[in-house]
Protein backbone atom coordinates (compact mmCIF):
# COMPACT_ATOMS: atom_id res chain seq x y z
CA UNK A 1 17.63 -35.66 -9.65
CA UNK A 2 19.90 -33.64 -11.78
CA UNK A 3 18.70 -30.27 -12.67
CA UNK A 4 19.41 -29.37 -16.50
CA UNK A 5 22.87 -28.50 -16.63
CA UNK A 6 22.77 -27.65 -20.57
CA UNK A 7 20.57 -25.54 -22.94
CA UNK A 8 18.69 -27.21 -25.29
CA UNK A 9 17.00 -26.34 -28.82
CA UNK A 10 14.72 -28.22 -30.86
CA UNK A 11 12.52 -28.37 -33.76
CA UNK A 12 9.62 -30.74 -34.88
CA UNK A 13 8.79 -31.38 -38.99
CA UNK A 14 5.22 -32.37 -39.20
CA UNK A 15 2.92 -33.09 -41.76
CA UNK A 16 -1.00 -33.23 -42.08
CA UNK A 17 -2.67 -34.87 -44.76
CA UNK A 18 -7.22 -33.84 -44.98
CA UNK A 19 -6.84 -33.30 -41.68
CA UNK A 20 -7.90 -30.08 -39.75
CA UNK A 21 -4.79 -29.36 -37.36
CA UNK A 22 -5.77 -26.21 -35.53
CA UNK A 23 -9.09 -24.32 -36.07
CA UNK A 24 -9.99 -21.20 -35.64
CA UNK A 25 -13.23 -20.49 -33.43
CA UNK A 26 -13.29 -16.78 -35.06
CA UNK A 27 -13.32 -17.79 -38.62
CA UNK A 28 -15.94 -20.81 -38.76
CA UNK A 29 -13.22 -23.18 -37.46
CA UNK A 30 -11.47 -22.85 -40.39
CA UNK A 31 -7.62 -24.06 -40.56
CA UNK A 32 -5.48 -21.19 -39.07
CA UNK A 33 -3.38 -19.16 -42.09
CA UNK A 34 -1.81 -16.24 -41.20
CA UNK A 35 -1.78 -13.38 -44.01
CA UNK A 36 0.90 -15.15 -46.52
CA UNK A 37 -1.84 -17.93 -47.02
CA UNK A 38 0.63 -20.51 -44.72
CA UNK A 39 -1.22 -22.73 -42.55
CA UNK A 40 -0.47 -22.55 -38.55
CA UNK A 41 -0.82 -24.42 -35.39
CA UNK A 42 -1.13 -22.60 -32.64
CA UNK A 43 1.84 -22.64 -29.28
CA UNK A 44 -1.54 -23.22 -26.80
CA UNK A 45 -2.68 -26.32 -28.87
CA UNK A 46 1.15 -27.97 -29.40
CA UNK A 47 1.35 -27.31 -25.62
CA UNK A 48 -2.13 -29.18 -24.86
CA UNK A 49 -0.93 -31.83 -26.82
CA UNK A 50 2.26 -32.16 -25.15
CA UNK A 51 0.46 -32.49 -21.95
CA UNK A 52 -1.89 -35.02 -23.05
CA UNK A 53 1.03 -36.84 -24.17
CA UNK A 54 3.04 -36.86 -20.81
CA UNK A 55 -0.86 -37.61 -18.76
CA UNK A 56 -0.20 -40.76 -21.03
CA UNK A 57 2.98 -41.29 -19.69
CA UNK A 58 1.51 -41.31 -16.37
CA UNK A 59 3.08 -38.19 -15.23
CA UNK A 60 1.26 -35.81 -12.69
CA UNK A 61 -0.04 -32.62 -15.43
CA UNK A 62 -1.89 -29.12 -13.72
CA UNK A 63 -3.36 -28.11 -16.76
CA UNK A 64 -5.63 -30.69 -17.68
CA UNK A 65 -8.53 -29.98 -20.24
CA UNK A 66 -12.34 -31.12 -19.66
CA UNK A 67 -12.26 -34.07 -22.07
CA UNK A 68 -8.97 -35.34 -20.95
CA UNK A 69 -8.53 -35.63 -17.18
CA UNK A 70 -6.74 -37.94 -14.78
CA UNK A 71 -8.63 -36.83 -12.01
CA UNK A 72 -12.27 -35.53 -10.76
CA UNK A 73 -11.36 -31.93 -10.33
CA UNK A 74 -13.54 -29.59 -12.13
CA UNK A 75 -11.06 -26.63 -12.41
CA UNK A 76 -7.70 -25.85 -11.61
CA UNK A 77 -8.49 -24.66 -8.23
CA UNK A 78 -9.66 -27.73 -7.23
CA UNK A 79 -7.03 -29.39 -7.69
CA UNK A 80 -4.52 -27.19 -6.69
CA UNK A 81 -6.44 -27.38 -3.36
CA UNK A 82 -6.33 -31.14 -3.16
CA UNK A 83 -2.82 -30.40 -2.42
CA UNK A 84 -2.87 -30.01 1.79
CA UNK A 85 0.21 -27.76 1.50
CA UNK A 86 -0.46 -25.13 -1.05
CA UNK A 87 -4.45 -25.28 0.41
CA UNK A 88 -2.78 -24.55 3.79
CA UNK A 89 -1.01 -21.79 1.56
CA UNK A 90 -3.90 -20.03 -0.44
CA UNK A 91 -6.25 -19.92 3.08
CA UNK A 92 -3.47 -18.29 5.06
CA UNK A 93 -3.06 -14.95 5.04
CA UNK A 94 0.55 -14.37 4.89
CA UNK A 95 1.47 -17.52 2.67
CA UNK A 96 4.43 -17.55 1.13
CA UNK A 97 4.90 -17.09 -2.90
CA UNK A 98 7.80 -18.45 -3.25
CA UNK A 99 7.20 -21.74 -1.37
CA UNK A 100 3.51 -21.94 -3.13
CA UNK A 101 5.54 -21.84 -6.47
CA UNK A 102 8.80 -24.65 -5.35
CA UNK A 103 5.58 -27.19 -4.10
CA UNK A 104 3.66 -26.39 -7.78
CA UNK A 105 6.38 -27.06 -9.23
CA UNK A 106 7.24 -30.28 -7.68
CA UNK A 107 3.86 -31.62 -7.87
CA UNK A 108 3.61 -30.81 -11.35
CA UNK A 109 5.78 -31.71 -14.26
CA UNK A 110 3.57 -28.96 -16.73
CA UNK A 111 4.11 -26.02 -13.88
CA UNK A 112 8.08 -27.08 -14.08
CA UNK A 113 8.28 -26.91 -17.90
CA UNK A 114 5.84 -24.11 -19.36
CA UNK A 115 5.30 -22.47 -15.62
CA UNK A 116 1.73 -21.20 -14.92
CA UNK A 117 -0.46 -18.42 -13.21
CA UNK A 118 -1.59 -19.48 -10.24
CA UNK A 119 -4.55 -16.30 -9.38
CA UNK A 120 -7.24 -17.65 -6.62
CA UNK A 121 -9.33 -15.96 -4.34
CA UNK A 122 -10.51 -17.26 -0.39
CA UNK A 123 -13.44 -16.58 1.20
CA UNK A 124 -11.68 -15.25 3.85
CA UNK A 125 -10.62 -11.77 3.33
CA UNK A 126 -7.01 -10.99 2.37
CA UNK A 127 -6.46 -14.46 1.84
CA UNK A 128 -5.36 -16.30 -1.84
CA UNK A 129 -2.13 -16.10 -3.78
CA UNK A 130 -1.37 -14.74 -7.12
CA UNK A 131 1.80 -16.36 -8.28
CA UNK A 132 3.54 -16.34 -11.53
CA UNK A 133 5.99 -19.02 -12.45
CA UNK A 134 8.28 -18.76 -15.57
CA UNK A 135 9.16 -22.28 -17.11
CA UNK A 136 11.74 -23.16 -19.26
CA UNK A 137 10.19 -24.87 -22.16
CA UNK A 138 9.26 -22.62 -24.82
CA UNK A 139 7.61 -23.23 -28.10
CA UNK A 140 6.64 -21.43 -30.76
CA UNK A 141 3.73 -21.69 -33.05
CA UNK A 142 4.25 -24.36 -35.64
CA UNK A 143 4.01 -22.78 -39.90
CA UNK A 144 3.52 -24.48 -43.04
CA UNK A 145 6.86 -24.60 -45.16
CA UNK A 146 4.08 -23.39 -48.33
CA UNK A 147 0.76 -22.01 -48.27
CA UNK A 148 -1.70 -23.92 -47.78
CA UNK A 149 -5.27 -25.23 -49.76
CA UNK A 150 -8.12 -25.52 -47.74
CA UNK A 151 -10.98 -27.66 -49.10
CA UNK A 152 -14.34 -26.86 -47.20
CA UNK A 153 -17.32 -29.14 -47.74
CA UNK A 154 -20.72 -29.43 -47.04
CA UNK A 155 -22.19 -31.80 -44.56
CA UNK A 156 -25.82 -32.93 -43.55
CA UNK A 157 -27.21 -34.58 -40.40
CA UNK A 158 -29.16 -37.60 -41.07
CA UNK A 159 -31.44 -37.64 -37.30
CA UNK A 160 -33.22 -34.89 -35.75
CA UNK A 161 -30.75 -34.88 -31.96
CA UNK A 162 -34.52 -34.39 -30.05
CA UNK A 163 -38.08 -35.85 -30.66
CA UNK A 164 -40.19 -33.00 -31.89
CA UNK A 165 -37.06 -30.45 -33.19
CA UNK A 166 -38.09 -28.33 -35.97
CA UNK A 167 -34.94 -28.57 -37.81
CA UNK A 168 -35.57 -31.11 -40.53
CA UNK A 169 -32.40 -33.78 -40.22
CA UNK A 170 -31.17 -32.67 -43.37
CA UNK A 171 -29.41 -30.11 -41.66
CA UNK A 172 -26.88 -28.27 -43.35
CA UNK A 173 -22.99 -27.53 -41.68
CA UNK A 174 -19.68 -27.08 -42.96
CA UNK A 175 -16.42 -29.18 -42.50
CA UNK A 176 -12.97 -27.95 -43.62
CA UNK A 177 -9.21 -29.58 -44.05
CA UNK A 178 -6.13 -28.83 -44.81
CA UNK A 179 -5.84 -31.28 -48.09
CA UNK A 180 -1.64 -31.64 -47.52
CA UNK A 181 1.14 -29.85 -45.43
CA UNK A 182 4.15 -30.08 -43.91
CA UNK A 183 4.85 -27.48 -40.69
CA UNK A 184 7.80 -26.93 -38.42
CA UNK A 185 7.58 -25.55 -35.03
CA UNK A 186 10.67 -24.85 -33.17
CA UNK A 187 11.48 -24.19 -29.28
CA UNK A 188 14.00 -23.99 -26.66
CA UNK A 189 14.80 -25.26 -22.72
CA UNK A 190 16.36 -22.78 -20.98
CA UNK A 191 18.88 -23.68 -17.82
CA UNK A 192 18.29 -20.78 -15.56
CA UNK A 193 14.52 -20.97 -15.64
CA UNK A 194 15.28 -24.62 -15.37
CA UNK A 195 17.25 -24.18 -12.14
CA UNK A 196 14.20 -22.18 -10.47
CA UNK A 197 11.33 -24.79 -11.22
CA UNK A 198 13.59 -27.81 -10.93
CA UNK A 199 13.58 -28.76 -14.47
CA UNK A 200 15.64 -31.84 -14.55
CA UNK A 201 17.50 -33.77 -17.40
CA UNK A 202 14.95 -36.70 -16.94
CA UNK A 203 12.12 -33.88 -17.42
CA UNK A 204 14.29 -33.15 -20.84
CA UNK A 205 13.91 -36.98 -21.76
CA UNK A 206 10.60 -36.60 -21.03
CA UNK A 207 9.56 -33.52 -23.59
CA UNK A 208 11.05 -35.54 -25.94
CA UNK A 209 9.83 -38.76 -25.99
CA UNK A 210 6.22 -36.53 -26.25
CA UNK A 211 7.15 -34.67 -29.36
CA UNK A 212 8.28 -37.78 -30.61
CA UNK A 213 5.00 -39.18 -30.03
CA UNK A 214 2.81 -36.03 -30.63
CA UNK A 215 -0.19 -37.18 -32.11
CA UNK A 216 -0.78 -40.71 -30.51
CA UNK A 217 -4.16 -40.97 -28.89
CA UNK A 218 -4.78 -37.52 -30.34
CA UNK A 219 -7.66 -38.53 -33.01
CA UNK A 220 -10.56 -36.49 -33.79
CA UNK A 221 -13.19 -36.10 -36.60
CA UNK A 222 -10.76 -33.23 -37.59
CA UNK A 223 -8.12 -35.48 -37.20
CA UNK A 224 -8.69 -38.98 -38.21
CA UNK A 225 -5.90 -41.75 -37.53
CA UNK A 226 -3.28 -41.28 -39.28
CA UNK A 227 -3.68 -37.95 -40.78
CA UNK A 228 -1.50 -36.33 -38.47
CA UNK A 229 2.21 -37.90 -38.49
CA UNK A 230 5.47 -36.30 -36.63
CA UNK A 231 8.27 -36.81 -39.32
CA UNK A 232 11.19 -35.58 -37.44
CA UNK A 233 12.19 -34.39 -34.41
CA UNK A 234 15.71 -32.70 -34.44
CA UNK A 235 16.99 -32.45 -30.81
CA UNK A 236 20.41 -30.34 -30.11
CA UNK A 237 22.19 -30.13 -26.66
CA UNK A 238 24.34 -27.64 -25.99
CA UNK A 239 27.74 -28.06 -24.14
CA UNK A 240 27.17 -25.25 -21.24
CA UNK A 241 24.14 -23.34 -19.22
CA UNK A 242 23.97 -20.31 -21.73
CA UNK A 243 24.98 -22.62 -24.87
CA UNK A 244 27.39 -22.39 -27.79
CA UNK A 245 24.98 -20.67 -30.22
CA UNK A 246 21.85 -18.48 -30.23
CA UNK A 247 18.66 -20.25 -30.50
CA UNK A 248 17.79 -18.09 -33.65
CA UNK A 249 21.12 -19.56 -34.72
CA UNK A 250 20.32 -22.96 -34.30
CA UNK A 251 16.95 -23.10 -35.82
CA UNK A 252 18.03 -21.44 -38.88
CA UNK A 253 20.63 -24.12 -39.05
CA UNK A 254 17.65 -26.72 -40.25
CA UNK A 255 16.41 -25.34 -43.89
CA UNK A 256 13.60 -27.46 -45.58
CA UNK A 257 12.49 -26.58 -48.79
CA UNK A 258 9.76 -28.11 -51.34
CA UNK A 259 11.55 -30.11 -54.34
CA UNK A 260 8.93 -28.51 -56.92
CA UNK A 261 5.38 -26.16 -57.04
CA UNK A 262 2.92 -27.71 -55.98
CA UNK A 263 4.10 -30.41 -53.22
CA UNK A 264 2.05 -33.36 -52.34
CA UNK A 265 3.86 -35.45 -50.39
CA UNK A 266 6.26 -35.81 -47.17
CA UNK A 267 8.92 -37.11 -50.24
CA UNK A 268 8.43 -33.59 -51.92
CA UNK A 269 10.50 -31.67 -49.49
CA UNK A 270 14.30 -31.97 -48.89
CA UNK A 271 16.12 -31.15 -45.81
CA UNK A 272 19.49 -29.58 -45.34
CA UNK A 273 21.46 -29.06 -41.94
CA UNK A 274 23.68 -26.61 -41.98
CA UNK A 275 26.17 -27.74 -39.03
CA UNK A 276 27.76 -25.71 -36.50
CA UNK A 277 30.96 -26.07 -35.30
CA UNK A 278 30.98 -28.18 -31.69
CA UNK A 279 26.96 -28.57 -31.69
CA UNK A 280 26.19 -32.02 -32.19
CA UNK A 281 21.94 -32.68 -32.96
CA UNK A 282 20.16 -35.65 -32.42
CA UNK A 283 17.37 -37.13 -35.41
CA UNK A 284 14.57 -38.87 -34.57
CA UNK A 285 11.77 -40.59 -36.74
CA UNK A 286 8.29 -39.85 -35.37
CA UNK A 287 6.57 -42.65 -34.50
């Protein structure tokens, strides 16, 4: 396969609707805001969705969370290890790093396009590897276009969870959403990170078929059906390794702005492209 042979940038226009789309475990789960009042989504969770989205695609993923797994492998060194040549790797003591990291890489389509920390330990002293691998797929975290209103409501439990519990199931907890929003997160795929993991354009084709697709199979109490929906994905591919233009550049190059105050709506917000000479950019409807 071809290893990308052109930089790409993109940038995803989402929109939530009384949905909770990233809470935060410091602040009663609470949708994240950062200090202008503008609701966020965190680069870890976009990432874990990504993954869960290419796992659907039946694609072999490192990183897989608890609830979500393809395998039986309780952590990540388990299954690295159910690899016979990187376990061969990690138990010897003079394994290489750099042949740990092409293998990862080539097992794993996640380890070739965000890279990973590989850090475990063998019994047997002096043995292990501690290997870093830069990928090439970088996103940032997503922000609201306006700040955001949180609604926070009370909720009881109607049944006691165990025979004999002295909490009456009337139980009192909170629930919060985000009552409407639309976010953009943008990122990049850079070719000479690409060129070390073995990136490939098919890998690109990949990454975007699963932003397209972002929140399929992704439903929660937060996040009911529905309330989730990718609007837009805006794909541009550069003509050479390095690119025509600066990624900063590029994502400026997309301006969205709300048509009045108080926005309530996907149809409340207008979108202007602001082209650049010899970069052509691709528009896709989420799904």
């Amino acid at each position: 396969m071809t290893t990308l042979d052109h930089k790409i940038d993109f940038a995803v226009v989402l929109s939530v609707s009384k949905a909770n789309p990233n809470g935060d475990p410091l602040n009663g789960n609470r949708p994240r805001q950062n200090y202008d009042g503008h609701g966020e989504i965190s680069d870890v969770a976009i990432k874990r969705k990504i993954r869960n989205r290419l796992m659907d695609m039946d694609e072999s993923i490192f990183v897989q969370s608890n609830d979500n797994r393809s395998d039986n492998f309780n952590s990540l060194k388990e299954r690295a290890e159910a690899n016979t040549e990187l376990d061969k790797i990690m138990k010897s003591k003079k394994g290489s790093n750099e042949e740990f990291a092409r293998i990862a890489c080539q097992q794993w389509l996640d380890v070739r396009s965000f890279g990973q920390v590989f850090a475990f330990k063998e019994k047997s002293k002096g043995a292990g590897v501690s290997v870093g691998i830069r990928g090439p797929v970088s996103v940032r975290t997503a922000t609201s276009i306006d700040p955001i209103d949180i609604t926070s409501m009370q909720i009881t439990k109607s049944v006691n969870s165990e025979t004999g519990d002295k909490k009456g199931s009337d139980t009192m907890g909170m629930k919060h959403r985000v009552d409407f929003g639309v976010y953009v997160f943008y990122g990049s795929i850079n070719t000479q990170l690409a060129e070390k993991t073995g990136f490939t354009n098919k890998d690109a084709d990949k990454m975007k078929q699963a932003l397209v697709t972002l929140f399929e199979n992704d439903a929660s109490s937060a996040r009911p059906d529905g309330s989730m929906e990718v609007n837009n994905v805006y794909w541009w591919e550069h003509n050479s390794k390095l690119g025509q233009y600066s990624s900063a550049k590029v994502h400026r190059s997309l301006e969205v702005k709300s048509k009045n105050e108080e926005p309530k709506s996907f149809a409340d917000y207008e979108f202007k492209l602001h082209e650049l000479d010899g970069l052509k950019v691709e528009i896709i409807d989420g799904l």
